[in-house]
Protein backbone atom coordinates (compact mmCIF):
# COMPACT_ATOMS: atom_id res chain seq x y z
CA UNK A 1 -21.81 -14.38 1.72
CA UNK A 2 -18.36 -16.06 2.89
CA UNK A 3 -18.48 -18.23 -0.19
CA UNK A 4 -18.74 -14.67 -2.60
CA UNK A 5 -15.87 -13.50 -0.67
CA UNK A 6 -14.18 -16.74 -0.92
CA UNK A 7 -14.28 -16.57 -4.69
CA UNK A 8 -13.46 -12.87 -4.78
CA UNK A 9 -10.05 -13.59 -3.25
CA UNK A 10 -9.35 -16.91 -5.52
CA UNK A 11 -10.09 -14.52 -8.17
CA UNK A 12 -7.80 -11.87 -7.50
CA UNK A 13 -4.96 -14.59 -6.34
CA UNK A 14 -5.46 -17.32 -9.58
CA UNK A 15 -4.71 -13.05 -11.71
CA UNK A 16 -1.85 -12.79 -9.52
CA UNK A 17 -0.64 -16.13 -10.44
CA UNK A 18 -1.06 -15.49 -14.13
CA UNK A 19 0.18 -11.82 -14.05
CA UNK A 20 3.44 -13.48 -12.63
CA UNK A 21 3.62 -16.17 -15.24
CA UNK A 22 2.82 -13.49 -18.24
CA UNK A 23 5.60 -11.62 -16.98
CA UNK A 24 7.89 -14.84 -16.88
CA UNK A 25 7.42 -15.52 -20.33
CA UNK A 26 7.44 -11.85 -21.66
CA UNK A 27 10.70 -11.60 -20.13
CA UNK A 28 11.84 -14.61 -21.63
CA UNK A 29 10.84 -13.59 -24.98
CA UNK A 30 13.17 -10.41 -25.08
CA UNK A 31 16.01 -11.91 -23.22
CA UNK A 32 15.61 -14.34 -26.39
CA UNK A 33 14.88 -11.88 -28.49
CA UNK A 34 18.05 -9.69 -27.35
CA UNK A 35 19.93 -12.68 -27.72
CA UNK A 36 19.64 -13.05 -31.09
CA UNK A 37 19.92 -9.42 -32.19
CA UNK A 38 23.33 -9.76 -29.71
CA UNK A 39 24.90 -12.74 -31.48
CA UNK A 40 24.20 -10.91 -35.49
CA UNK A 41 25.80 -8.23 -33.64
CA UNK A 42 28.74 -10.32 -32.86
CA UNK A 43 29.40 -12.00 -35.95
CA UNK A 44 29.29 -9.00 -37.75
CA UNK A 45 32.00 -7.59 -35.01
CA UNK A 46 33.82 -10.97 -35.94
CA UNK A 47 34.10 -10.42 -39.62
CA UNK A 48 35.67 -7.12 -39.19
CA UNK A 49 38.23 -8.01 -36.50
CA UNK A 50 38.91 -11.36 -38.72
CA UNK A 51 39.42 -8.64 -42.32
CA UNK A 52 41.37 -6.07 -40.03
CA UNK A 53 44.62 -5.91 -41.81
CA UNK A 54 42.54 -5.56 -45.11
CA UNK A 55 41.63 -2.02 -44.08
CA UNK A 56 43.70 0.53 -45.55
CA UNK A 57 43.03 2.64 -42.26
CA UNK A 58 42.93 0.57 -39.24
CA UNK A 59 41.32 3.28 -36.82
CA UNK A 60 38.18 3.40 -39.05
CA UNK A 61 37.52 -0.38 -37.82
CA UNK A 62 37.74 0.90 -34.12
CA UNK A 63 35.36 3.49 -35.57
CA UNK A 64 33.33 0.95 -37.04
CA UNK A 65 33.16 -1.09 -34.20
CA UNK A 66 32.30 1.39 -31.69
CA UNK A 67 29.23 2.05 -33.92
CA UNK A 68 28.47 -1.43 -34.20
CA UNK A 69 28.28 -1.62 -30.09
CA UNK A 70 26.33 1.10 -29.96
CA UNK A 71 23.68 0.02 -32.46
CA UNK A 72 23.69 -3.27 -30.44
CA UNK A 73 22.85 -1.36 -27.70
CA UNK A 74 20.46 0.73 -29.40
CA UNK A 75 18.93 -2.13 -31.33
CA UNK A 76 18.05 -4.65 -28.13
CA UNK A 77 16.70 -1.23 -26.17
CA UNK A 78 14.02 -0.59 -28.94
CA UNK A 79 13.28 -4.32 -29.23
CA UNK A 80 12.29 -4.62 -25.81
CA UNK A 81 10.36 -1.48 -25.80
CA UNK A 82 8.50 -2.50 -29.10
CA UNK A 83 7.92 -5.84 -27.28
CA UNK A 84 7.28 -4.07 -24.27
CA UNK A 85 4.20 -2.15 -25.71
CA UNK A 86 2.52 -4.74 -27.98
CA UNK A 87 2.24 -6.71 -24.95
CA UNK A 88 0.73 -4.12 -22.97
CA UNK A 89 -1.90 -3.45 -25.78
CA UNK A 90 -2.40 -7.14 -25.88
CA UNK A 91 -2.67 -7.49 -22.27
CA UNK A 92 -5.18 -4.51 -21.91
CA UNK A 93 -7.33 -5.40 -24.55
CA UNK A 94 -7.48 -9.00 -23.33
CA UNK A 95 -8.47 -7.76 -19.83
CA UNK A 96 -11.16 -5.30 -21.05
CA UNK A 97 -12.62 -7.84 -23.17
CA UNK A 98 -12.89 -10.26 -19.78
């Protein structure tokens, strides 16, 4: 009966141990995955700044810029909760199918 018990708990730890080090890499994967959507962001931001005096109107690149930090913002938000889901579909239906 101690052995069941025994097994029970290695069970439930060896799921802790692999709930922690799903979580590790899923976070991993949208800090990477921000990372990249970050640095388009930036080169884009760097192009402008860099054709600035080009612009007949200079505070429409302020204008554009703002809009370009907030769809960076925007854009690594819906990444991670895209990610975010697909994972937990993935991680549900690998569970039930256990």
């Amino acid at each position: 009966m101690t052995h069941v018990m025994f097994d029970q708990q290695l069970s439930v730890s060896t799921m802790n141990v692999i709930n922690n080090e799903t979580t590790t890499i899923i976070n991993q994967f949208i800090q990477v995955i921000a990372q990249q959507h970050l640095q388009k962001v930036i080169d884009e931001k760097q192009k402008i700044l860099h054709n600035r005096d080009k612009f007949e109107k200079p505070l429409s690149v302020d204008t554009i810029i703002t809009s370009i930090e907030n769809r960076q913002i925007n854009m690594i938000q819906r990444t991670q909760y895209n990610i975010e889901q697909q994972l937990k579909t993935l991680l549900v239906n690998s569970y039930s199918s256990a």
